[in-house]
PDB file of N, CA and C in Angstrom:
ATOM      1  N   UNK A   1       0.833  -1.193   0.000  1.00  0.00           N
ATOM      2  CA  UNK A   1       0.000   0.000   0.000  1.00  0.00           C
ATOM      3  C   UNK A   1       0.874   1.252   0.000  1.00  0.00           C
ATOM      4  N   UNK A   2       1.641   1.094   0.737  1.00  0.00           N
ATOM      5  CA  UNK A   2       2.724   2.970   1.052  1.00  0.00           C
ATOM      6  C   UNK A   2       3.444   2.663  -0.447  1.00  0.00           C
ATOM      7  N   UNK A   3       3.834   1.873  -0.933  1.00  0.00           N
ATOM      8  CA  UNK A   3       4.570   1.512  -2.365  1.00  0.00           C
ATOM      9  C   UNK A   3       3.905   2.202  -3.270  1.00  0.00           C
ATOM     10  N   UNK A   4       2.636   1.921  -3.330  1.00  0.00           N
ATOM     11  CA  UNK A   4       1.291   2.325  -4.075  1.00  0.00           C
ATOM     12  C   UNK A   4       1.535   3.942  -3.892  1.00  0.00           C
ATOM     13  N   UNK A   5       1.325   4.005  -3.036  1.00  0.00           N
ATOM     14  CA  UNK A   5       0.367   5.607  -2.443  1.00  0.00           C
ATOM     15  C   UNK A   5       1.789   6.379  -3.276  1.00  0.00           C
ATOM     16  N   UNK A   6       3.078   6.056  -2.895  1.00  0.00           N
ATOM     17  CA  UNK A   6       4.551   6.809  -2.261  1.00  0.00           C
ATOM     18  C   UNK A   6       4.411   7.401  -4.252  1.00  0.00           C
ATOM     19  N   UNK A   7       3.752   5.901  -5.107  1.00  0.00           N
ATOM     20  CA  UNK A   7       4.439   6.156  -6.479  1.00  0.00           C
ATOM     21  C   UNK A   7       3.117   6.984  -7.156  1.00  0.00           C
ATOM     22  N   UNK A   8       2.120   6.974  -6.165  1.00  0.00           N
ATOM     23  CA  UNK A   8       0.850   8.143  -6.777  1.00  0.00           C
ATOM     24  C   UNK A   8       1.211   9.564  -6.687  1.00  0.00           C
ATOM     25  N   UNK A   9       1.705   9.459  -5.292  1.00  0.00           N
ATOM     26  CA  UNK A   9       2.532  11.114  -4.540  1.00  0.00           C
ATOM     27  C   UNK A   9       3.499  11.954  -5.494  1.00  0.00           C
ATOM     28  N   UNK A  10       4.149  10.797  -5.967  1.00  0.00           N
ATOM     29  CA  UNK A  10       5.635  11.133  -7.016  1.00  0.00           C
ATOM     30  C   UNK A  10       4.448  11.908  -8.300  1.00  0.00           C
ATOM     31  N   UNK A  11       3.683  11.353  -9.422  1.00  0.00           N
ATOM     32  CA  UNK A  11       2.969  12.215  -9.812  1.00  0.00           C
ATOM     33  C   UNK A  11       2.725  13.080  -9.697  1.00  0.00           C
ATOM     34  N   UNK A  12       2.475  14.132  -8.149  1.00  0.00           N
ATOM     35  CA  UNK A  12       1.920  15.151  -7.830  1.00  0.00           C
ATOM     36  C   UNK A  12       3.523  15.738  -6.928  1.00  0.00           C
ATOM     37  N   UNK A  13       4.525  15.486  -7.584  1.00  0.00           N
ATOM     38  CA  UNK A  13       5.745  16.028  -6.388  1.00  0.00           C
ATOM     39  C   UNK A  13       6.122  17.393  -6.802  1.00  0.00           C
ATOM     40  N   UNK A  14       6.464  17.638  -8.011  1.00  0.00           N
ATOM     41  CA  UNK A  14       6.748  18.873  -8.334  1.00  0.00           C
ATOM     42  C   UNK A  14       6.036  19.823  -8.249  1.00  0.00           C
ATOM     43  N   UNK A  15       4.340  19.495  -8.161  1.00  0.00           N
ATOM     44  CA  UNK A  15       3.415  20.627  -7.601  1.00  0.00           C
ATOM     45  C   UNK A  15       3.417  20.942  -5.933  1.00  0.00           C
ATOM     46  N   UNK A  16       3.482  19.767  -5.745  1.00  0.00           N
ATOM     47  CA  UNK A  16       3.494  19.924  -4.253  1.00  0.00           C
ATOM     48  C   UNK A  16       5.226  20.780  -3.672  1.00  0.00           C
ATOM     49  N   UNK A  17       5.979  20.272  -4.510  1.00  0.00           N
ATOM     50  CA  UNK A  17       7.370  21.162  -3.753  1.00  0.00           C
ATOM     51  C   UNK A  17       7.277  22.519  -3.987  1.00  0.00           C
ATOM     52  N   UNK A  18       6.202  22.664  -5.328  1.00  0.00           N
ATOM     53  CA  UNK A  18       6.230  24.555  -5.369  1.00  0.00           C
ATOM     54  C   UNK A  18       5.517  25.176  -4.504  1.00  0.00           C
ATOM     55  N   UNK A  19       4.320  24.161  -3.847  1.00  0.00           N
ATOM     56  CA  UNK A  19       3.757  24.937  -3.141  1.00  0.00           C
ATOM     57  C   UNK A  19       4.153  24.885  -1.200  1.00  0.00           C
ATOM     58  N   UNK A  20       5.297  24.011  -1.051  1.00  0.00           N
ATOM     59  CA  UNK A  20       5.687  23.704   0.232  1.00  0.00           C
ATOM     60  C   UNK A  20       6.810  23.112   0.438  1.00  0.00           C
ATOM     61  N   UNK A  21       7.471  23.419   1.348  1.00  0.00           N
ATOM     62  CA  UNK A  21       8.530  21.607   1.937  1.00  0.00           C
ATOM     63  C   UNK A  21       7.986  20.601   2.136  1.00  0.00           C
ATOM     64  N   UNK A  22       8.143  19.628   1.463  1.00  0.00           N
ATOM     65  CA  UNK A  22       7.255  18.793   1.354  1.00  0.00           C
ATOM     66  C   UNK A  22       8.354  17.559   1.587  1.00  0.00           C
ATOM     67  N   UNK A  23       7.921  16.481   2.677  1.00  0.00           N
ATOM     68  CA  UNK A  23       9.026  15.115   2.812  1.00  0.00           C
ATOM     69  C   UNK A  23       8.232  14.154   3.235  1.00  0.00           C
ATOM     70  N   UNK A  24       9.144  13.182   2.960  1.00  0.00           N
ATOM     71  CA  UNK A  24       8.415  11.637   3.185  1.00  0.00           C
ATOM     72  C   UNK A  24       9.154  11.187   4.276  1.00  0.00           C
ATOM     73  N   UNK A  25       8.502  10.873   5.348  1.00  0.00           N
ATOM     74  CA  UNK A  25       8.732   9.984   6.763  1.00  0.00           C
ATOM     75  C   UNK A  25       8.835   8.458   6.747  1.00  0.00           C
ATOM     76  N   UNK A  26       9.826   8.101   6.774  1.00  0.00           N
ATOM     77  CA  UNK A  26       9.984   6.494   6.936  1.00  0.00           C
ATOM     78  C   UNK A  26      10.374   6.095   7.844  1.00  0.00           C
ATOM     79  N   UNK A  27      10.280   5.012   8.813  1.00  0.00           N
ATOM     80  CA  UNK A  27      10.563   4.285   9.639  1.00  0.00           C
ATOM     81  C   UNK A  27      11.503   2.621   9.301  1.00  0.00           C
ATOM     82  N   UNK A  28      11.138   2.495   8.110  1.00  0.00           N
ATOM     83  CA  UNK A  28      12.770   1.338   7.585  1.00  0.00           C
ATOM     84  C   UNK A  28      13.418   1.711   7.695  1.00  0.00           C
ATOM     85  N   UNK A  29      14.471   0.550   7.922  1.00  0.00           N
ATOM     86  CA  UNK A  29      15.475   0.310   8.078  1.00  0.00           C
ATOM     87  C   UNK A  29      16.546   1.208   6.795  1.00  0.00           C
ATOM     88  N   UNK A  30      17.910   1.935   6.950  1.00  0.00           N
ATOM     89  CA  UNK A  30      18.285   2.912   5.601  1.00  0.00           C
ATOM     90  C   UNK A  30      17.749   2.031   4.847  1.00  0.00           C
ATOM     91  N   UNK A  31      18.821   0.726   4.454  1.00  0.00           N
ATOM     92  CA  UNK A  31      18.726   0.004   2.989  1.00  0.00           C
ATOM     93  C   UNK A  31      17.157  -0.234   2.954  1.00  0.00           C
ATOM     94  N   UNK A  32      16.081  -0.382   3.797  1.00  0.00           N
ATOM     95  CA  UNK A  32      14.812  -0.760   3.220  1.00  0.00           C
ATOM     96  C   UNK A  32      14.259   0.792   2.536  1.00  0.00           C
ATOM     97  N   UNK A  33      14.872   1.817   3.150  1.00  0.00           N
ATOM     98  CA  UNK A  33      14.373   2.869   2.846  1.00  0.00           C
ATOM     99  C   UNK A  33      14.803   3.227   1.547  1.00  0.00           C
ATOM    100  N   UNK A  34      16.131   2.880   0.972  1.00  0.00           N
ATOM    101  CA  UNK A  34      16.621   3.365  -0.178  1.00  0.00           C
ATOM    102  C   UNK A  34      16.455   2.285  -1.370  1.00  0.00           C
ATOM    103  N   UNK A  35      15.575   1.636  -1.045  1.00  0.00           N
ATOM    104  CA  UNK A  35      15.045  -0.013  -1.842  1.00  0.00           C
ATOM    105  C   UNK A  35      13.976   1.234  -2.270  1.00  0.00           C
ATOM    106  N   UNK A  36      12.978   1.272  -0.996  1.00  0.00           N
ATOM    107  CA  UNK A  36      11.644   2.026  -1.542  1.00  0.00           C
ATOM    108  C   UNK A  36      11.648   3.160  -2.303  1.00  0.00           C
ATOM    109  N   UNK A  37      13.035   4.289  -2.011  1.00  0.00           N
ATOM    110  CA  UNK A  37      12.502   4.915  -2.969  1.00  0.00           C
ATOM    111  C   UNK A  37      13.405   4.868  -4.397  1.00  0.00           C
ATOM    112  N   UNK A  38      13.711   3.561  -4.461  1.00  0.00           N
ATOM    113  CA  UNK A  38      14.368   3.512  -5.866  1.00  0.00           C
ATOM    114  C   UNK A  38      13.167   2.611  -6.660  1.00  0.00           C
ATOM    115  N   UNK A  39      12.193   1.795  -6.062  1.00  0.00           N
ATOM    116  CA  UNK A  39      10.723   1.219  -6.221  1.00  0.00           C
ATOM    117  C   UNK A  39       9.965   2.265  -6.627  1.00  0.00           C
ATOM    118  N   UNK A  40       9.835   3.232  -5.844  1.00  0.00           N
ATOM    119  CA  UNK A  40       8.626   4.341  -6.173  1.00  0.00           C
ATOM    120  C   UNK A  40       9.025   5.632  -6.628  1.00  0.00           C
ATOM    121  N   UNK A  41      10.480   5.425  -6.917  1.00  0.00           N
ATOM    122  CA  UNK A  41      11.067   7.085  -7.830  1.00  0.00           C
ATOM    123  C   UNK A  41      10.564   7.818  -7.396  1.00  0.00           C
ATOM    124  N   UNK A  42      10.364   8.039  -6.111  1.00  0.00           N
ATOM    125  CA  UNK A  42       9.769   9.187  -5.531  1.00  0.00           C
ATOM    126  C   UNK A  42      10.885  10.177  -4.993  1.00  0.00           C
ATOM    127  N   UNK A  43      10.772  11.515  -5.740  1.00  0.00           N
ATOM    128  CA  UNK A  43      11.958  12.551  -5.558  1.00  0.00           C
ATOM    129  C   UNK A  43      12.262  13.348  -4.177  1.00  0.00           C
ATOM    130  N   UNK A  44      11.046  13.366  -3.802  1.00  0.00           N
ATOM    131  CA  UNK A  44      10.887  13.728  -2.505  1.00  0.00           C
ATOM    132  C   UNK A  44      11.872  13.268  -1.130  1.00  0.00           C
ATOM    133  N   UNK A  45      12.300  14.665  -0.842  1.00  0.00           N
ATOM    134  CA  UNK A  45      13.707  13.784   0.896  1.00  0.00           C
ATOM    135  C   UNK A  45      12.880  12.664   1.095  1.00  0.00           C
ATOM    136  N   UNK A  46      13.185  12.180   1.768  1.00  0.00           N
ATOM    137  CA  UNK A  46      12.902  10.668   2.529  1.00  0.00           C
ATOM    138  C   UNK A  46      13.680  10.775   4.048  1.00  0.00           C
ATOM    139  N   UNK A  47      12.944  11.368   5.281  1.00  0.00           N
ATOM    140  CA  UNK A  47      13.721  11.381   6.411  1.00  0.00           C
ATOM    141  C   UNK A  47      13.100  10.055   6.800  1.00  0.00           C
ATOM    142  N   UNK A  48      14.034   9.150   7.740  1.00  0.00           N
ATOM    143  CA  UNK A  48      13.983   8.288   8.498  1.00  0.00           C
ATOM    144  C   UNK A  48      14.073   8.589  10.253  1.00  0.00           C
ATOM    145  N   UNK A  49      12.935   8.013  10.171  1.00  0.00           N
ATOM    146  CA  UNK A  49      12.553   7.879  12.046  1.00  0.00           C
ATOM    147  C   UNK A  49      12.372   6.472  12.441  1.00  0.00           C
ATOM    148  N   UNK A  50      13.076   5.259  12.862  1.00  0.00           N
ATOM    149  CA  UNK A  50      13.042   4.463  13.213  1.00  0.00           C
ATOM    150  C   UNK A  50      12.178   4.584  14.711  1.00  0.00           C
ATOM    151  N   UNK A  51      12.416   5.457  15.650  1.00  0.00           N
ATOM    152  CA  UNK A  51      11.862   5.632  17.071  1.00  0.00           C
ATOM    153  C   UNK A  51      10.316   5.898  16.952  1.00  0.00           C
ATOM    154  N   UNK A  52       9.946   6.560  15.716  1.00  0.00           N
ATOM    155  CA  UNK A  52       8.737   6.670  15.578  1.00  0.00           C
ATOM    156  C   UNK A  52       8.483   8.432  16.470  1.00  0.00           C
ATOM    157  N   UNK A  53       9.303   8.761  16.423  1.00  0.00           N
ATOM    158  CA  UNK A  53       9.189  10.420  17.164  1.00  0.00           C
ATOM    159  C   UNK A  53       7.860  11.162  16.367  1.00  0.00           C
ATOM    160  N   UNK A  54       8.163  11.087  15.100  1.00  0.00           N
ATOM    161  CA  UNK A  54       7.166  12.308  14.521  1.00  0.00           C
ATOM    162  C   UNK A  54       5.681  11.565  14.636  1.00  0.00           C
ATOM    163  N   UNK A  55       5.485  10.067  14.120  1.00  0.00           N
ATOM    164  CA  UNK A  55       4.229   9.407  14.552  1.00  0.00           C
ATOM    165  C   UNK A  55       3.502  10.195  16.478  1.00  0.00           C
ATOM    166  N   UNK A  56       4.367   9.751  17.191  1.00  0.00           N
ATOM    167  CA  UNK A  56       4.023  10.494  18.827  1.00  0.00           C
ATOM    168  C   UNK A  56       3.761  11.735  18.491  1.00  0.00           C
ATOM    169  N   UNK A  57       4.513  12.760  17.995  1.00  0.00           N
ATOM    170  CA  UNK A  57       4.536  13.978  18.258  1.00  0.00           C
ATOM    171  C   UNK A  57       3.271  14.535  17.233  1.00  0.00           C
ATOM    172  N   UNK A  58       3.068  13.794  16.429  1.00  0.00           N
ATOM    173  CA  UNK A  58       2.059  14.223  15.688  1.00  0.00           C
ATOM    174  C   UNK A  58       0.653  13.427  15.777  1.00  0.00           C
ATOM    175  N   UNK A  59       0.523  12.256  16.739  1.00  0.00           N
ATOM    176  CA  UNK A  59      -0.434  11.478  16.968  1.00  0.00           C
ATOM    177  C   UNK A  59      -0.816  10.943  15.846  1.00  0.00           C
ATOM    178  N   UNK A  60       0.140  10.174  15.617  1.00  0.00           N
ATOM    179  CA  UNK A  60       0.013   9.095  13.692  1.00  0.00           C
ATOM    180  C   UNK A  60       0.337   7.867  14.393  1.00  0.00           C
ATOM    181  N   UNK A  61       0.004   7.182  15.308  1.00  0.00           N
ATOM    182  CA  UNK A  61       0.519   5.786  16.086  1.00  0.00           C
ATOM    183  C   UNK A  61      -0.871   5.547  15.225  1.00  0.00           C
ATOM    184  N   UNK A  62      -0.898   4.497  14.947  1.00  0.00           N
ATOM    185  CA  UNK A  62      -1.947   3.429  14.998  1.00  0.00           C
ATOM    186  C   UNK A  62      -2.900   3.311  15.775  1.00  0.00           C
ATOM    187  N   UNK A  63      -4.243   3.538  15.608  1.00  0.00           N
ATOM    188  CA  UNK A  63      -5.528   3.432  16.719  1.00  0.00           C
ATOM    189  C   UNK A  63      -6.298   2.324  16.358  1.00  0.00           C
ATOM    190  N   UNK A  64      -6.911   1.535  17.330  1.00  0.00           N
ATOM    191  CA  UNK A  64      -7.464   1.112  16.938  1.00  0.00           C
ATOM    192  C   UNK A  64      -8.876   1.282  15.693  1.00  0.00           C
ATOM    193  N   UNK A  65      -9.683   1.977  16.013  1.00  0.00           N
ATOM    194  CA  UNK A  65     -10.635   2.180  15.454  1.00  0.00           C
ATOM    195  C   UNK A  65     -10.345   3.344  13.822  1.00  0.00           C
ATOM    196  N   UNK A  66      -8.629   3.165  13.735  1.00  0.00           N
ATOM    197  CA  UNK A  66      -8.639   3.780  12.420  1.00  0.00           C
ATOM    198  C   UNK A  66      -8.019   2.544  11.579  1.00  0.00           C
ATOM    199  N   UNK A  67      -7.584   2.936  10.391  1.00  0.00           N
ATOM    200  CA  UNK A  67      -6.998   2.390   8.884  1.00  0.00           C
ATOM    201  C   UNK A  67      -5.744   1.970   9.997  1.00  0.00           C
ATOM    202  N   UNK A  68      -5.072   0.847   9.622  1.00  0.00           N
ATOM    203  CA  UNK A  68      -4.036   0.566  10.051  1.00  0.00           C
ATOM    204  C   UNK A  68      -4.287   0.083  11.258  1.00  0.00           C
ATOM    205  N   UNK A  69      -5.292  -0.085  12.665  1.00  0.00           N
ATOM    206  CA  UNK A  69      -4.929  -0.183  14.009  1.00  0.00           C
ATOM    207  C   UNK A  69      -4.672  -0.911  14.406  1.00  0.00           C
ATOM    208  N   UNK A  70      -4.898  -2.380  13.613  1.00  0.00           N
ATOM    209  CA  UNK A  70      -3.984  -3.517  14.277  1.00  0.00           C
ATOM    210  C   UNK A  70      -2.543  -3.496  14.064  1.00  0.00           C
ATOM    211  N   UNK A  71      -1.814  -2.339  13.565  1.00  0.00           N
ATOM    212  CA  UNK A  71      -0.486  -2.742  12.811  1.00  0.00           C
ATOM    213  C   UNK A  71       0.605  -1.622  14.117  1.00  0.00           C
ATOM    214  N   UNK A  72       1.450  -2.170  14.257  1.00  0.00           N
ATOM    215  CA  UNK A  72       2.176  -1.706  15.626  1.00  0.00           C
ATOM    216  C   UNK A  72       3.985  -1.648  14.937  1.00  0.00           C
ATOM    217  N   UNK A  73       4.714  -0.808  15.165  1.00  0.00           N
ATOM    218  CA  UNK A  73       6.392  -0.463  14.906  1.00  0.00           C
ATOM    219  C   UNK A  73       6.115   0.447  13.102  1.00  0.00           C
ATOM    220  N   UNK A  74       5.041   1.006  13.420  1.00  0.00           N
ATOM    221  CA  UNK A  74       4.948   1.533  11.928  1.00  0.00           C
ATOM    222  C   UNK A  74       3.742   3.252  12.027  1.00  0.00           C
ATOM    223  N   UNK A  75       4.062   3.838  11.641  1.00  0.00           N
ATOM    224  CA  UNK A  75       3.101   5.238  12.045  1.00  0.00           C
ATOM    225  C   UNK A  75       1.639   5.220  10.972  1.00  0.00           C
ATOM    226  N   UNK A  76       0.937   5.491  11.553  1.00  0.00           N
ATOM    227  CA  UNK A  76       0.062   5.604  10.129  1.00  0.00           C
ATOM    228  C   UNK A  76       0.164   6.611   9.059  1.00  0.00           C
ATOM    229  N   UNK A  77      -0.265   5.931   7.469  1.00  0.00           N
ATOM    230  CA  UNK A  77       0.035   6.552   6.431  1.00  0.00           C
ATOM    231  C   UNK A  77      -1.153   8.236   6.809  1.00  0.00           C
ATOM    232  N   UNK A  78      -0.674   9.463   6.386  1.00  0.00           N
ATOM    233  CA  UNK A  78      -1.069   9.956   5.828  1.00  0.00           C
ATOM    234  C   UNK A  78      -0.353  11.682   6.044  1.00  0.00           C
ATOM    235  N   UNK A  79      -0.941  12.543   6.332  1.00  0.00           N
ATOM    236  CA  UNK A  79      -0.012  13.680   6.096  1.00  0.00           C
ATOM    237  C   UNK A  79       0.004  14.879   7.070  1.00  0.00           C
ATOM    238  N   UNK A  80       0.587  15.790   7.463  1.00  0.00           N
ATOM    239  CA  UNK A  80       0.489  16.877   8.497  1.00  0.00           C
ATOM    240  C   UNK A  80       1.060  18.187   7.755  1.00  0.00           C
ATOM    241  N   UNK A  81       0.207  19.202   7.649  1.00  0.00           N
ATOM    242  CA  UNK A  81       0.283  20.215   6.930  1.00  0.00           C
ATOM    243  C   UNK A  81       0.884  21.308   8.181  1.00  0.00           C
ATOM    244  N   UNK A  82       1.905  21.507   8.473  1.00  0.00           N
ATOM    245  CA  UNK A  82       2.571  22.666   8.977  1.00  0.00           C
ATOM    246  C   UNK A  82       3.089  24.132   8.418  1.00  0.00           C
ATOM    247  N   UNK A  83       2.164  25.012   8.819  1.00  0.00           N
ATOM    248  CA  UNK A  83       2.306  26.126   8.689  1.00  0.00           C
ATOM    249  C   UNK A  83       3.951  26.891   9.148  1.00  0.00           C
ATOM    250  N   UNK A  84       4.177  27.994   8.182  1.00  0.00           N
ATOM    251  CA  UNK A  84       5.421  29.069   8.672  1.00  0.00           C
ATOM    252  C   UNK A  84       5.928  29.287  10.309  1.00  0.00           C
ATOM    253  N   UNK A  85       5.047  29.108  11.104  1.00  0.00           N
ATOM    254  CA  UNK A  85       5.005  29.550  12.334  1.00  0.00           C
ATOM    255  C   UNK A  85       4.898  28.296  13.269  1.00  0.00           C
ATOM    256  N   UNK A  86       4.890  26.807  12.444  1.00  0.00           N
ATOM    257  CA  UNK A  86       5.162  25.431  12.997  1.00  0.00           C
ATOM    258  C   UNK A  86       3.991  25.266  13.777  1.00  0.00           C
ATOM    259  N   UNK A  87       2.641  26.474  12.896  1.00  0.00           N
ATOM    260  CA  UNK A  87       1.540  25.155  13.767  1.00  0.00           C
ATOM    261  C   UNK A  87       0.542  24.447  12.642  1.00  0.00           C
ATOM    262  N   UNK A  88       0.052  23.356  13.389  1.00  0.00           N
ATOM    263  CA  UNK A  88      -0.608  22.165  12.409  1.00  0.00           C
ATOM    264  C   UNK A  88      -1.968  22.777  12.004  1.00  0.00           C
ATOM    265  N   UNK A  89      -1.868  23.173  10.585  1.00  0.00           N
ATOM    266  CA  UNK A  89      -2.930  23.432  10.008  1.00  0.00           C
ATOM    267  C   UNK A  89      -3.824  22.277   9.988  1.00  0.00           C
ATOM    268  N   UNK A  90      -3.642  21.372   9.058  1.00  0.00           N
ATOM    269  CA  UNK A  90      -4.029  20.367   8.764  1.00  0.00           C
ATOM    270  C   UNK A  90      -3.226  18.905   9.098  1.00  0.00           C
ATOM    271  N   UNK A  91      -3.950  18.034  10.010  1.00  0.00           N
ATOM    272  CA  UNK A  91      -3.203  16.169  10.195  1.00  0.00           C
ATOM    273  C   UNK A  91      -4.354  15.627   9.571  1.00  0.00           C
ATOM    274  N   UNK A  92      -4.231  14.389   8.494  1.00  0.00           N
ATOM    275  CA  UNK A  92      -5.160  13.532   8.928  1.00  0.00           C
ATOM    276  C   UNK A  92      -4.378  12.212   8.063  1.00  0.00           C
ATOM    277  N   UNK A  93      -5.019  11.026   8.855  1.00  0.00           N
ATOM    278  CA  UNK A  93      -5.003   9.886   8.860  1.00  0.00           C
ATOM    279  C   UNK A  93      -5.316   9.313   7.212  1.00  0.00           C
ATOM    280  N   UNK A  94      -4.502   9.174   5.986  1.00  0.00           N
ATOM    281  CA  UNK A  94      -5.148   8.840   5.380  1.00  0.00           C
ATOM    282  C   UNK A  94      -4.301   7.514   4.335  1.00  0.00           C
ATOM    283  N   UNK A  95      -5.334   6.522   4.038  1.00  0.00           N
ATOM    284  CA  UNK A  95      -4.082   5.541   3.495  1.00  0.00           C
ATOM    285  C   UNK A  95      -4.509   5.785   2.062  1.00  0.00           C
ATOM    286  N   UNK A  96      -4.721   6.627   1.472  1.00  0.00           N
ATOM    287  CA  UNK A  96      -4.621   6.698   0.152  1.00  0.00           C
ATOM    288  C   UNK A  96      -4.197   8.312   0.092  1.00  0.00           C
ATOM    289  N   UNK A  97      -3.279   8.753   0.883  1.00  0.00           N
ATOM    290  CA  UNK A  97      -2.811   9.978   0.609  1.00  0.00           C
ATOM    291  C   UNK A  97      -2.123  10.332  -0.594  1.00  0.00           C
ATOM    292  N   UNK A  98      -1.434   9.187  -1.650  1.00  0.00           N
ATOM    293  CA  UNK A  98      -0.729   9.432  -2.772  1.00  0.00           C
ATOM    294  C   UNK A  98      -2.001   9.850  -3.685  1.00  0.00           C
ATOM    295  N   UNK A  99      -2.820   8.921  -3.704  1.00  0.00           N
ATOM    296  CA  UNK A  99      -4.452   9.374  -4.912  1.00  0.00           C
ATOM    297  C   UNK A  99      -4.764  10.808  -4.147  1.00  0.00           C
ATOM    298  N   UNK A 100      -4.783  11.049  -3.312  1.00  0.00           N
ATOM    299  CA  UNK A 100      -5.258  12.418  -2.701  1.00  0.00           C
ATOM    300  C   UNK A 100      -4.664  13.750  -2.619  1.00  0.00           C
ATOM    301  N   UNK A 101      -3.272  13.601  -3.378  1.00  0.00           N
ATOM    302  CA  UNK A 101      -2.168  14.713  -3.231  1.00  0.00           C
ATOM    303  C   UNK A 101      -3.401  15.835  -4.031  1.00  0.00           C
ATOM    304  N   UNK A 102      -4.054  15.764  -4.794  1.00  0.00           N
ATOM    305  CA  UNK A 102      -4.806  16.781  -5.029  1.00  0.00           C
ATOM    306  C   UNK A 102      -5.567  17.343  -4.003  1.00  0.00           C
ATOM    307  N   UNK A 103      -6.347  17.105  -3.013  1.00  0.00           N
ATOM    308  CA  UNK A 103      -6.387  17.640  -1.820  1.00  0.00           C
ATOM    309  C   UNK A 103      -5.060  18.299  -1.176  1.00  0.00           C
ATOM    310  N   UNK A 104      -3.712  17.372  -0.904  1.00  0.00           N
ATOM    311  CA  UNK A 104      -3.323  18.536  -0.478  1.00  0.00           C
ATOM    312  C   UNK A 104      -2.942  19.420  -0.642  1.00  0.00           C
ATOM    313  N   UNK A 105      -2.452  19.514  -2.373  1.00  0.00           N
ATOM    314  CA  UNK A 105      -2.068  20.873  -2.984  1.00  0.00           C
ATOM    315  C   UNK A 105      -3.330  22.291  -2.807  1.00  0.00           C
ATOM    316  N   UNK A 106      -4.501  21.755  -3.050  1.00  0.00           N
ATOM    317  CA  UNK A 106      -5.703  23.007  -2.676  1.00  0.00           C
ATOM    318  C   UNK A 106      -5.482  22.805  -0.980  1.00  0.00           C
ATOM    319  N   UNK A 107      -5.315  22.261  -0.086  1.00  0.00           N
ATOM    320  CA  UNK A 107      -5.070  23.302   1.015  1.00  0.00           C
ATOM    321  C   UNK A 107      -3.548  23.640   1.141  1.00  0.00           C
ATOM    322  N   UNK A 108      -3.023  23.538   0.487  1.00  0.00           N
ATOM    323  CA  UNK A 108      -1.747  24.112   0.516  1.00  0.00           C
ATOM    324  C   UNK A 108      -2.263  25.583  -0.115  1.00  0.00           C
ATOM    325  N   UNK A 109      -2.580  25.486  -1.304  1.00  0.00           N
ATOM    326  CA  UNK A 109      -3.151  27.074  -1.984  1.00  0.00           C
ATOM    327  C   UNK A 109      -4.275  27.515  -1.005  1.00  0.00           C
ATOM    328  N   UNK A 110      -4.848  27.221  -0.265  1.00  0.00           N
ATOM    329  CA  UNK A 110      -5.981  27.918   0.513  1.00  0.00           C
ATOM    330  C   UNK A 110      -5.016  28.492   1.391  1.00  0.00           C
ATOM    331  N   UNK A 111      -3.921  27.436   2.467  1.00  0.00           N
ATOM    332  CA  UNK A 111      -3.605  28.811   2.952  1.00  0.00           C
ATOM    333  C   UNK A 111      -2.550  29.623   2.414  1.00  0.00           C
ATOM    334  N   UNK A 112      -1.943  29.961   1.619  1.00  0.00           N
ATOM    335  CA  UNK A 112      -1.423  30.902   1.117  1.00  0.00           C
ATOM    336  C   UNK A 112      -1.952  31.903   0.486  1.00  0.00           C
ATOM    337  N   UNK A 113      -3.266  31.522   0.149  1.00  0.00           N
ATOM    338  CA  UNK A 113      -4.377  32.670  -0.388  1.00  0.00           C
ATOM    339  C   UNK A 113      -4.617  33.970   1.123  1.00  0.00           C
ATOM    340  N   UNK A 114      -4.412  35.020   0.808  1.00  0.00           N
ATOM    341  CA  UNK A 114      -5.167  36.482   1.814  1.00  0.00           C
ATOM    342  C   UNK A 114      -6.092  36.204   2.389  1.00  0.00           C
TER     343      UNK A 114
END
């Protein structure tokens, strides 16, 4: 599925880098990480968090009652829109965030709009 999503995202990367910093969070291992993005040519940094810090800090652990909640040593797929001033416009939980990069480019342009 993140294979899927990572090589839908790549489609929509060069819009998305004009309109933001835009990076991909992984938790593999380097070499699994540099497998995936030579799999999904996805241009986008690729930071690695093995500890799972940004999942905690951003409340992307796995819940039960969402996409993913039986699945544990892995954050859930989807995206956190941080504003200039480092606060969270937009989090949400989503496992088809690569088909959805069109959502996030319009709230990326909403907030930069006056």
């Amino acid at each position: 599925m993140c294979v899927q999503q990572l090589g839908e995202l790549q489609k929509s990367a060069d819009t998305l880098s004009q309109q933001a910093d835009v990076y991909v969070i992984n938790s593999d291992a380097p070499d699994a990480s540099v497998q995936l993005k030579q799999i999904t040519h996805i241009s986008l940094p690729v930071l690695l968090d093995r500890q799972l810090a940004w999942a905690r800090q951003y409340d992307m652990l796995p819940k039960s009652n969402q996409p993913m909640g039986m699945m544990s040593g892995v954050g859930q797929m989807g995206f956190v829109v941080i504003d200039g001033a480092g606060t969270i416009r937009v989090q949400r939980v989503d496992i088809n965030f690569g088909q959805h990069a069109s959502q996030i480019i319009d709230i990326l342009r909403r907030l930069q709009s006056p």
